[in-house]
Protein backbone atom coordinates (compact mmCIF):
# COMPACT_ATOMS: atom_id res chain seq x y z
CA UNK A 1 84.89 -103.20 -67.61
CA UNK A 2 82.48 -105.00 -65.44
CA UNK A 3 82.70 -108.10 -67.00
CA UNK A 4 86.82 -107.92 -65.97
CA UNK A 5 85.87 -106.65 -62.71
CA UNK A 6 83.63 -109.60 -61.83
CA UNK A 7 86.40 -112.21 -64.28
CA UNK A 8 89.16 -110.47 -61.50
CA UNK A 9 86.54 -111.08 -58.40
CA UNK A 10 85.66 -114.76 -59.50
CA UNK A 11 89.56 -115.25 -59.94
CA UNK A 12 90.35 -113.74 -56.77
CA UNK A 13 87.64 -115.71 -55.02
CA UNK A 14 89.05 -118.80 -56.18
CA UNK A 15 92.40 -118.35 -55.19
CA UNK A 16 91.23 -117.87 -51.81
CA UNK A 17 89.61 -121.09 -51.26
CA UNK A 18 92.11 -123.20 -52.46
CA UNK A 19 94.70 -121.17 -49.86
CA UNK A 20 92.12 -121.94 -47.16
CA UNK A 21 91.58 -125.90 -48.30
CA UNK A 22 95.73 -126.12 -47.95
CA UNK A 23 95.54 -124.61 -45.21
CA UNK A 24 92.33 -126.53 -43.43
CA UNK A 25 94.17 -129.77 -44.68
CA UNK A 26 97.76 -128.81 -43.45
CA UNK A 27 96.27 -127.97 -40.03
CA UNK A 28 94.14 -131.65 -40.19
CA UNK A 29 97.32 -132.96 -40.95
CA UNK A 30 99.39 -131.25 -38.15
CA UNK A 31 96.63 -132.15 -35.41
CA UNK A 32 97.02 -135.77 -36.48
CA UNK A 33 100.24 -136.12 -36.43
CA UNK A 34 100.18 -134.57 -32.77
CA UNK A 35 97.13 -136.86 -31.79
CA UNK A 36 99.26 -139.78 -32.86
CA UNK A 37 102.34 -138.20 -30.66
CA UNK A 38 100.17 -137.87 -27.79
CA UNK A 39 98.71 -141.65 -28.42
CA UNK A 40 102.35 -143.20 -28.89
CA UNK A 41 103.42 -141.11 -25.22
CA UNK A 42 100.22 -142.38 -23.73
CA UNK A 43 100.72 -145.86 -24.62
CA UNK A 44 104.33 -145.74 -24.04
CA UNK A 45 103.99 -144.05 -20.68
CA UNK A 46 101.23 -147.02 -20.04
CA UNK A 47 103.90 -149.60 -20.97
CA UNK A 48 106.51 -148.37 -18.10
CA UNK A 49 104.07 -147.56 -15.97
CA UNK A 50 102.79 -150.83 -16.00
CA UNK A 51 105.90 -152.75 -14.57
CA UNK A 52 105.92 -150.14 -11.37
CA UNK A 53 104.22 -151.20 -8.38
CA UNK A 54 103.34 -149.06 -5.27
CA UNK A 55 105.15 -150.65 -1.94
CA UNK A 56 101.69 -149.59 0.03
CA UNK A 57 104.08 -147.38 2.32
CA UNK A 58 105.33 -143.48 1.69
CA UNK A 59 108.70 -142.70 2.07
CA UNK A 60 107.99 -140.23 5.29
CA UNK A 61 105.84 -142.76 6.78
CA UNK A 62 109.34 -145.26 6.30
CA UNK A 63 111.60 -143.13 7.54
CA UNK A 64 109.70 -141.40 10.26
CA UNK A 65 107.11 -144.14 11.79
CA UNK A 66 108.85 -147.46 10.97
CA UNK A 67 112.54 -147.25 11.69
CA UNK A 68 113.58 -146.84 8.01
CA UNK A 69 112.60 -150.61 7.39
CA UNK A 70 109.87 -152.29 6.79
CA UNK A 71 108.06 -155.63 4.85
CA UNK A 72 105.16 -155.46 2.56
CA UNK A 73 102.89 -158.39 0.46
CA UNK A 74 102.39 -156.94 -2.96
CA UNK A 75 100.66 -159.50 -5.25
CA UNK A 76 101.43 -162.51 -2.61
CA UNK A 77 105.22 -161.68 -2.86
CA UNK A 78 107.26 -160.33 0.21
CA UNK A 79 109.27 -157.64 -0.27
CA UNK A 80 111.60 -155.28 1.99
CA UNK A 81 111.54 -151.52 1.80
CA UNK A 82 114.32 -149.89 3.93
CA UNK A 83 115.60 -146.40 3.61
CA UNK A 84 119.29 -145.81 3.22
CA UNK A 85 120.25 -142.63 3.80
CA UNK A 86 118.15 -140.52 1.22
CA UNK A 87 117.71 -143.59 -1.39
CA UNK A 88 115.11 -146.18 -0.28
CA UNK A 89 115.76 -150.20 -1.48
CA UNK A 90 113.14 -152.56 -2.26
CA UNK A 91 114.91 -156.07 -2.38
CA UNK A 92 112.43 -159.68 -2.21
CA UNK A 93 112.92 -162.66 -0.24
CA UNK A 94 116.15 -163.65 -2.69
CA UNK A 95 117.82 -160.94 -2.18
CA UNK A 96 117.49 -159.05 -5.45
CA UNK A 97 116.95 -155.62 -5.04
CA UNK A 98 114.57 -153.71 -7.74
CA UNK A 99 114.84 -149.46 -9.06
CA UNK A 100 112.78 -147.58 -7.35
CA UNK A 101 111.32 -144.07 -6.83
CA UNK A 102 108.54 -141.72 -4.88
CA UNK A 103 106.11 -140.40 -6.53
CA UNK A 104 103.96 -137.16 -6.27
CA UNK A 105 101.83 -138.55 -3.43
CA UNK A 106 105.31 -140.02 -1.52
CA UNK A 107 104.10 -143.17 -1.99
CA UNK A 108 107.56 -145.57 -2.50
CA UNK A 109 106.82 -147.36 -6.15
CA UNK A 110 109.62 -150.26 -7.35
CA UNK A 111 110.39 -151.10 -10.91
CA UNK A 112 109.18 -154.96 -11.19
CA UNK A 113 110.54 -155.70 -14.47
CA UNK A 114 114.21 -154.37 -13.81
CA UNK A 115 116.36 -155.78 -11.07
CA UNK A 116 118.93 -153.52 -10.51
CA UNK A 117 121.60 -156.17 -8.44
CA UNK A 118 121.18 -159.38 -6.33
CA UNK A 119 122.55 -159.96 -3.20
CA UNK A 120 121.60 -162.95 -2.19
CA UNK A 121 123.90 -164.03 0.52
CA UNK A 122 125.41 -167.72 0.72
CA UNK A 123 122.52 -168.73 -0.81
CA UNK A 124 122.88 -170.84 -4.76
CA UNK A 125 121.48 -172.52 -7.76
CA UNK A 126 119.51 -175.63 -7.29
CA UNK A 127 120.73 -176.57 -10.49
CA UNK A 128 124.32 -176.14 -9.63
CA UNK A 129 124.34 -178.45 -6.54
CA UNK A 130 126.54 -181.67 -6.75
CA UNK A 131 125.40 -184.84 -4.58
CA UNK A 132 128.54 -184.10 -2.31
CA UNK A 133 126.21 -181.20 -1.31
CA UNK A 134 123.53 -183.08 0.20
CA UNK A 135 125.76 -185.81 1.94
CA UNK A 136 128.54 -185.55 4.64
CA UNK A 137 129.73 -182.95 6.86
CA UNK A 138 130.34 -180.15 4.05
CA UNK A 139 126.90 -180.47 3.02
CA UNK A 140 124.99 -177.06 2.17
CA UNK A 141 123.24 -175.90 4.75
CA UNK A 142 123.27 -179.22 7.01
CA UNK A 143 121.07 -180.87 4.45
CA UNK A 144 121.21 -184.44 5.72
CA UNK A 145 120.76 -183.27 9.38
CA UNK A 146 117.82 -181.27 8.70
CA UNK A 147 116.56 -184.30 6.68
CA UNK A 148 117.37 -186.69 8.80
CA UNK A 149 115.78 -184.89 12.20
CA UNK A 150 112.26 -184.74 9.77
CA UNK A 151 112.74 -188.24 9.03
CA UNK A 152 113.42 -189.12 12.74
CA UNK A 153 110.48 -187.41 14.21
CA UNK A 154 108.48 -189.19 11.92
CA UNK A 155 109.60 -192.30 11.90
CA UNK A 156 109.52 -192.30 15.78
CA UNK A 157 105.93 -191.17 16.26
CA UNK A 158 104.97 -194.13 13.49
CA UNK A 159 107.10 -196.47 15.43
CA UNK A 160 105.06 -195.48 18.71
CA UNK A 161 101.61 -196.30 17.14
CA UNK A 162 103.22 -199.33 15.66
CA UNK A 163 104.28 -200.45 19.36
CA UNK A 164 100.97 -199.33 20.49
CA UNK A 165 99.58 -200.99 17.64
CA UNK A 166 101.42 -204.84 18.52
CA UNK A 167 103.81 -204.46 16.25
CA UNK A 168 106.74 -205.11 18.22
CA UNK A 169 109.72 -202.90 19.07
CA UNK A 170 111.39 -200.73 16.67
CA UNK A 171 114.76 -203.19 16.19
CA UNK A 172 111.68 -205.46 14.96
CA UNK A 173 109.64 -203.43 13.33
CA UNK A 174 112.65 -201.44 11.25
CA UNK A 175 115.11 -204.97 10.52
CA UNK A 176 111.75 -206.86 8.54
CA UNK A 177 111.54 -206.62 4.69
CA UNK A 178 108.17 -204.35 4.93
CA UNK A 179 109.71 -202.18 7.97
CA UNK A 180 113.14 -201.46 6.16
CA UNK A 181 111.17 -200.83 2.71
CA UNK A 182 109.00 -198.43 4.90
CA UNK A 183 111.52 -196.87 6.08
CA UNK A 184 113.52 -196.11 2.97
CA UNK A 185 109.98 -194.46 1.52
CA UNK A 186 109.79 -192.78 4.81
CA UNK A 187 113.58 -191.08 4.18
CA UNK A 188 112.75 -190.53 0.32
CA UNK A 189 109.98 -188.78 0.85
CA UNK A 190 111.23 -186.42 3.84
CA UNK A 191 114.39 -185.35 1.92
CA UNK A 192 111.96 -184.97 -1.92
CA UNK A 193 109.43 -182.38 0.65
CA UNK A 194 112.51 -181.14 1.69
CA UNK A 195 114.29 -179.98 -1.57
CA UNK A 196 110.81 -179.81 -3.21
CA UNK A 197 110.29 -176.44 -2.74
CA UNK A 198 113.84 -175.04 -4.18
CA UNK A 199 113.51 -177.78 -6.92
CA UNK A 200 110.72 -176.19 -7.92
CA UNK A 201 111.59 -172.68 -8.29
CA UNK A 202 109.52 -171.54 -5.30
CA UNK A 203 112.02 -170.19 -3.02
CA UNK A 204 115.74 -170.30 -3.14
CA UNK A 205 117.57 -173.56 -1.30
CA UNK A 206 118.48 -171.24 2.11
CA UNK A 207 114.83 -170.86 2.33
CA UNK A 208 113.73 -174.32 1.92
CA UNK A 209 116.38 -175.15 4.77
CA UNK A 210 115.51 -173.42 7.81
CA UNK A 211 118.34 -171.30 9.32
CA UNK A 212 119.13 -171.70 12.73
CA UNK A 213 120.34 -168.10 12.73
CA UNK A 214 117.71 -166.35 11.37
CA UNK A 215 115.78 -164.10 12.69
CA UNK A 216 111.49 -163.57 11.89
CA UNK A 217 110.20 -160.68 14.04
CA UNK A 218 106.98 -161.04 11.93
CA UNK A 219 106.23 -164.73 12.29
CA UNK A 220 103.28 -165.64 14.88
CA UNK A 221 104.59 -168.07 16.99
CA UNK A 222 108.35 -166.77 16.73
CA UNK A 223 109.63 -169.00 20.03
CA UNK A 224 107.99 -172.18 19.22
CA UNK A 225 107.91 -173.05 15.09
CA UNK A 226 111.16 -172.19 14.47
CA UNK A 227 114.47 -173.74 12.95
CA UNK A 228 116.28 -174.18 16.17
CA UNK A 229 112.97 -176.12 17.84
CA UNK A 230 112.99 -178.10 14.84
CA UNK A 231 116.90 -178.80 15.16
CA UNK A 232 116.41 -179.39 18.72
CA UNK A 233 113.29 -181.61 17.86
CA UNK A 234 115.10 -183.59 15.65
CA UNK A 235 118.04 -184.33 17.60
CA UNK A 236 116.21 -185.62 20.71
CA UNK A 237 114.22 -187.76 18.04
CA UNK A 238 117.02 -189.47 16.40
CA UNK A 239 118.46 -190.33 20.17
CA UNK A 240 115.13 -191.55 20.75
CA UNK A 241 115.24 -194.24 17.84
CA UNK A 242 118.87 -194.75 18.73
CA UNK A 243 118.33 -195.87 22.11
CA UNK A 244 115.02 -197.53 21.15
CA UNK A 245 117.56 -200.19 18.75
CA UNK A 246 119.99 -200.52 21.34
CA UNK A 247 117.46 -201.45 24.18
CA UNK A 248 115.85 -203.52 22.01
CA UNK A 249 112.63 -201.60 22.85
């Protein structure tokens, strides 16, 4: 009888720690796979977290200190946060505008990697200009009086050292082989600077042409280096060199 007591015991004993192994595994197993779901919504949360960036302004500091509008330079780009009603907009310097939110802290964050519409004005593609868009009087964005005016101002201040110089007047200096080649580098090289810049990718063609229109209440010097003193500038300059051939001076 004792030996079938302790046979039951041993039995009994046995059963029991295989119940608890399946069970230590099973919960091993269940913790894992909820270690794993907790890494994947870590790393996933990392990955969209990632492409939002914090404006550097809160949305009550917006609406209530700064007129509902405002600029800020995240990571050397320019961007405009203005508050519509109860949605705020982040657009950049192109136009496009970016999904935003406001998180815990109120702090106005923009979704980087999703652009949620572009409204970029009359502005358009470099790559879809034609040459009849950078010559005559339909020209985008008075391209060959803008380049012209930069060309003029400097081909008038290098004509007065020239003068100074002995070189003769500017009928003289601009009609000889090395004056006219000068001046043809002179033109090629103001109107490449000029259209340089959108060429490029760096800004959008109405930003490489100054706007005679637009307003900068953040620029330093806003009533001196501006697109209407450099219209004005380079008007007066091409007069100058006008008058200069006719006079024979």
């Amino acid at each position: 009888a004792n030996a079938e007591a302790r046979r039951e015991r041993i039995i009994e004993m046995s059963t029991t720690t295989r119940a608890l192994g399946t069970r230590s595994a099973t919960l091993a197993t269940t913790r894992g796979r909820a270690a794993r779901r907790r890494g994947g919504a870590v790393r996933a949360e990392g990955g969209d977290a990632s492409a939002w960036k914090p404006m550097a302004v809160t949305k009550p500091n917006l609406v209530n200190n700064l007129d509902g509008k405002t600029t800020r330079n995240i990571d050397g780009k320019v961007y405009t946060i203005e508050a519509r009603g109860d949605e705020v907009v982040v657009t950049d310097k192109f136009g496009a505008s970016f999904e935003t939110r406001v998180n815990k802290a109120g702090v106005i964050e923009a979704d980087m990697s999703k652009k949620t519409g572009a409204s970029a004005g009359d502005d358009v593609d470099f790559a879809s200009l034609q040459i009849t868009d950078f010559v005559g009087f339909n020209a985008k964005y008075k391209i060959p009086e803008v380049v012209n005016g930069r060309a003029a101002m400097v081909g008038a201040v290098l004509a007065l050292l020239s003068k100074i110089g002995g070189g003769g007047s500017v009928a003289h200096q601009m009609f000889t082989a090395g004056g006219f080649s000068s001046m043809l580098f002179i033109m090629a090289a103001v109107t490449a600077a000029t259209i340089a810049p959108a060429a490029t990718g760096a800004t959008s063609l109405r930003g490489a042409i100054p706007d005679e229109n637009a307003t900068f209440p953040d620029e330093r010097l806003p009533t001196t280096w501006t697109a209407t003193a450099e219209g004005v500038n380079g008007k007066v300059a091409m007069v100058i060199l006008t008058l200069a051939l006719i006079t024979g001076n």
